[in-house]
Protein backbone atom coordinates (compact mmCIF):
# COMPACT_ATOMS: atom_id res chain seq x y z
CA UNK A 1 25.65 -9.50 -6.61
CA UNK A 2 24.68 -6.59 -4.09
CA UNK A 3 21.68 -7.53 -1.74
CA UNK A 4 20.06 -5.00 0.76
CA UNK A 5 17.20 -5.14 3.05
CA UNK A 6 14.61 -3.15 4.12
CA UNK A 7 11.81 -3.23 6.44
CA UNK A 8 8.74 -1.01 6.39
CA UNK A 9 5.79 -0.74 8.88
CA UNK A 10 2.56 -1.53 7.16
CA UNK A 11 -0.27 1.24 7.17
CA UNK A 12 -3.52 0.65 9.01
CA UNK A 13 -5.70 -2.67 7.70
CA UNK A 14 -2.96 -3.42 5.30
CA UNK A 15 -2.49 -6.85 4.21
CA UNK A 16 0.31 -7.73 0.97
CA UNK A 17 -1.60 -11.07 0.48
CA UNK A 18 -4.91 -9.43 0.16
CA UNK A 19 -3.46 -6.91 -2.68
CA UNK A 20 -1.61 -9.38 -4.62
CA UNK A 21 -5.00 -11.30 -5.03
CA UNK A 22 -7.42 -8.48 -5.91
CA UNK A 23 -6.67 -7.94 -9.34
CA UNK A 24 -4.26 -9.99 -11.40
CA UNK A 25 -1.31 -7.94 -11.40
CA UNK A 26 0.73 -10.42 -9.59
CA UNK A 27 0.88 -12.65 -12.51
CA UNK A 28 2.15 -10.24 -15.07
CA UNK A 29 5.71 -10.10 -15.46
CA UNK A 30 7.49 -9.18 -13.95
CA UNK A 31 5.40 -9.61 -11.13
CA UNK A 32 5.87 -13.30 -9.73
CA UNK A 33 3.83 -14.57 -6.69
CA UNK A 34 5.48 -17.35 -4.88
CA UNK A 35 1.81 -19.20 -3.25
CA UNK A 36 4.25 -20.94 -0.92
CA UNK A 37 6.27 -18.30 1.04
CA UNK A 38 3.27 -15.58 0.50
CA UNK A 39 5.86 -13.39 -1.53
CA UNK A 40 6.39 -11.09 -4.39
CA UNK A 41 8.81 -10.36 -6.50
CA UNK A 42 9.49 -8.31 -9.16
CA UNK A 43 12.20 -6.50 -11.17
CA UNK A 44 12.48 -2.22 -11.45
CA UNK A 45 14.81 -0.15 -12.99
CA UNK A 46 16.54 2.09 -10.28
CA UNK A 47 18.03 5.03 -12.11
CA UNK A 48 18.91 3.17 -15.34
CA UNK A 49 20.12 0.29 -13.00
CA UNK A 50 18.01 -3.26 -12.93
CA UNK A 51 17.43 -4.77 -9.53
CA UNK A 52 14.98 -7.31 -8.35
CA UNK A 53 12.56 -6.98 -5.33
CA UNK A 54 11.62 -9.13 -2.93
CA UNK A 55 8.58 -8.43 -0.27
CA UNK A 56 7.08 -10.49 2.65
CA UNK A 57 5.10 -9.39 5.15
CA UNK A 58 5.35 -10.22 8.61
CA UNK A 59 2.49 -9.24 10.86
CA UNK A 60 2.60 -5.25 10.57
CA UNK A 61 6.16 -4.91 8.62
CA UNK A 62 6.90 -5.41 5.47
CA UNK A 63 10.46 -7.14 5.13
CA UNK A 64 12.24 -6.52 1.36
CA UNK A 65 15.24 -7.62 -0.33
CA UNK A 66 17.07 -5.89 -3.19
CA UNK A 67 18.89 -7.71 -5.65
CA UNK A 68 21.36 -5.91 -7.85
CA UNK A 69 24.46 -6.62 -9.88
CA UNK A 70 26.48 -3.40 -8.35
CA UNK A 71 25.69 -1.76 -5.12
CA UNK A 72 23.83 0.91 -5.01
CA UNK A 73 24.55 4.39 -4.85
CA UNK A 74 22.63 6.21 -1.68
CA UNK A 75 20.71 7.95 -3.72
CA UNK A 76 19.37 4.82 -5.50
CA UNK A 77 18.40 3.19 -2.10
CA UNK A 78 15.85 6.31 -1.53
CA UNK A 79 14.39 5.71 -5.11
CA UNK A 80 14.58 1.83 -4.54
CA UNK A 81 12.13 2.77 -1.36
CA UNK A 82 9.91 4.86 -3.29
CA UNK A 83 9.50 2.37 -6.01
CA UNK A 84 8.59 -0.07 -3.34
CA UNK A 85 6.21 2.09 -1.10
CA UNK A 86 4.48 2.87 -4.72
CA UNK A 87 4.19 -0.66 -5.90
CA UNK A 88 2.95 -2.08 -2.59
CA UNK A 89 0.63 0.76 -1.50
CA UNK A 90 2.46 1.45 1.26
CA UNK A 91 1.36 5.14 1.17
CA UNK A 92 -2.39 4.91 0.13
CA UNK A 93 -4.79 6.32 2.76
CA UNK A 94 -7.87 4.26 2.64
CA UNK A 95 -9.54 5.81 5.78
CA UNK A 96 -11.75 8.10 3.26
CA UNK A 97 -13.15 4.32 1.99
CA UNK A 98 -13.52 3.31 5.35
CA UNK A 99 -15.91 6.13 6.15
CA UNK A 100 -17.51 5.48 2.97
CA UNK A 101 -17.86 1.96 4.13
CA UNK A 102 -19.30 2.67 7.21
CA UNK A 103 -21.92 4.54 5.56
CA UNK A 104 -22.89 1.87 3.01
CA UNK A 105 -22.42 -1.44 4.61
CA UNK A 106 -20.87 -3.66 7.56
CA UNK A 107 -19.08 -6.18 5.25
CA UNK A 108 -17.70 -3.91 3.23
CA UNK A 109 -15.89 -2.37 6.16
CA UNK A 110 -14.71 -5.95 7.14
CA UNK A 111 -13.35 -6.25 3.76
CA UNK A 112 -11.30 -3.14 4.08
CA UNK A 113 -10.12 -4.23 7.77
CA UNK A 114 -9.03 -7.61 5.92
CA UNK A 115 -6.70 -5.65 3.62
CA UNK A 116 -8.70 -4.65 0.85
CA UNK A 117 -8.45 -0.65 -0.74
CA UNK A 118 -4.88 -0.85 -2.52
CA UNK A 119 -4.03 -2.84 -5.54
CA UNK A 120 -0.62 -4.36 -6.65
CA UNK A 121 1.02 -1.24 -8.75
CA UNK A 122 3.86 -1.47 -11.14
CA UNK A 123 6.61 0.50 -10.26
CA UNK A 124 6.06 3.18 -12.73
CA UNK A 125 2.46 4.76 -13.94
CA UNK A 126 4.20 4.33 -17.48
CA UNK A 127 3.98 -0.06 -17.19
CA UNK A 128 0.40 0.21 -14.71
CA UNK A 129 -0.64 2.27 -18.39
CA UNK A 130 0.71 -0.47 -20.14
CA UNK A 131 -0.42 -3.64 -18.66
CA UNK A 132 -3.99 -1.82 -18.55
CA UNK A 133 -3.72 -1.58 -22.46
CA UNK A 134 -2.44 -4.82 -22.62
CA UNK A 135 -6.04 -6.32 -20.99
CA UNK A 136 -8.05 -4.48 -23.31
CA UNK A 137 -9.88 -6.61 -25.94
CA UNK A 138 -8.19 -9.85 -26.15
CA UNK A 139 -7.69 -13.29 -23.28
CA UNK A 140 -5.84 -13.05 -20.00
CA UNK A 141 -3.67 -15.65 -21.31
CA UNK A 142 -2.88 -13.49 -24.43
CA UNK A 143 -2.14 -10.56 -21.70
CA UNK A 144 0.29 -12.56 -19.95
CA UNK A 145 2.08 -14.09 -23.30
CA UNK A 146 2.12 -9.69 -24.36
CA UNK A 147 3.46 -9.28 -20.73
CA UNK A 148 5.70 -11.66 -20.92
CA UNK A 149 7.10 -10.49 -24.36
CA UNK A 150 7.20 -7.25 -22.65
CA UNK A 151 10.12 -8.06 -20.30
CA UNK A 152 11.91 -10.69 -22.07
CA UNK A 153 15.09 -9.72 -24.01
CA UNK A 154 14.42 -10.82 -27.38
């Protein structure tokens, strides 16, 4: 096994517990939440190769692990990043909702200083499209048994 770490300064009013808990993302596979060390994992494919991610956050950084059976090639490690910055919303601008906010209503720019404006993201727009479809029409316990399915080898 090939581990690497990574750490990445968090944006402005950015807070990983806050978007793990918006929407229930974090408890699709193969998102996992661990409630106890306020961290998520998750597995990607990094060009065809399977790795799992790790993320904490720590005050204003963002501290990650990568899990893979062979090391990665240099060029993965830049697409392992991306994948990351993607899935944690490490690039979303939210100071066009903040203005909004200001506009409309005090709490709601209290929420966004607390974190909120960015939602957990799969890794690719192909699984956020499925995991969507998988919500539609049926129980959230049915989503997570087709999510489940989803990522399982048989």
């Amino acid at each position: 096994m090939a581990k690497i770490t990574f750490t990445f300064k968090t944006p402005k009013f950015y807070d990983l517990y806050m978007i793990c808990h918006v929407h229930g993302w974090k408890d699709l596979s193969p998102f996992s939440w661990d409630s106890e060390k306020h961290t998520i994992r998750f597995a990607a494919l990094v060009e065809d190769q399977p790795v799992d991610i790790e993320a904490k956050q720590s005050v204003e950084i963002i501290k990650t692990t990568i899990t893979s059976h062979e090391k990665l090639a240099r060029s993965s490690i830049g697409k392992a990043k991306a994948i990351i910055r993607r899935s944690l919303g490490l690039d979303i601008d939210t100071s066009g909702l903040f203005y909004i906010a200001k506009k409309a209503e005090p709490k709601y720019v209290d929420l966004i200083k607390e974190g909120a404006g960015r939602l957990l993201q799969a890794p690719t727009l192909w699984e956020d499209a499925a995991k969507t479809l998988f919500t539609t029409n049926c129980s959230w316990s049915l989503t997570k048994k087709i999510c489940n399915s989803a990522c399982s080898e048989r």
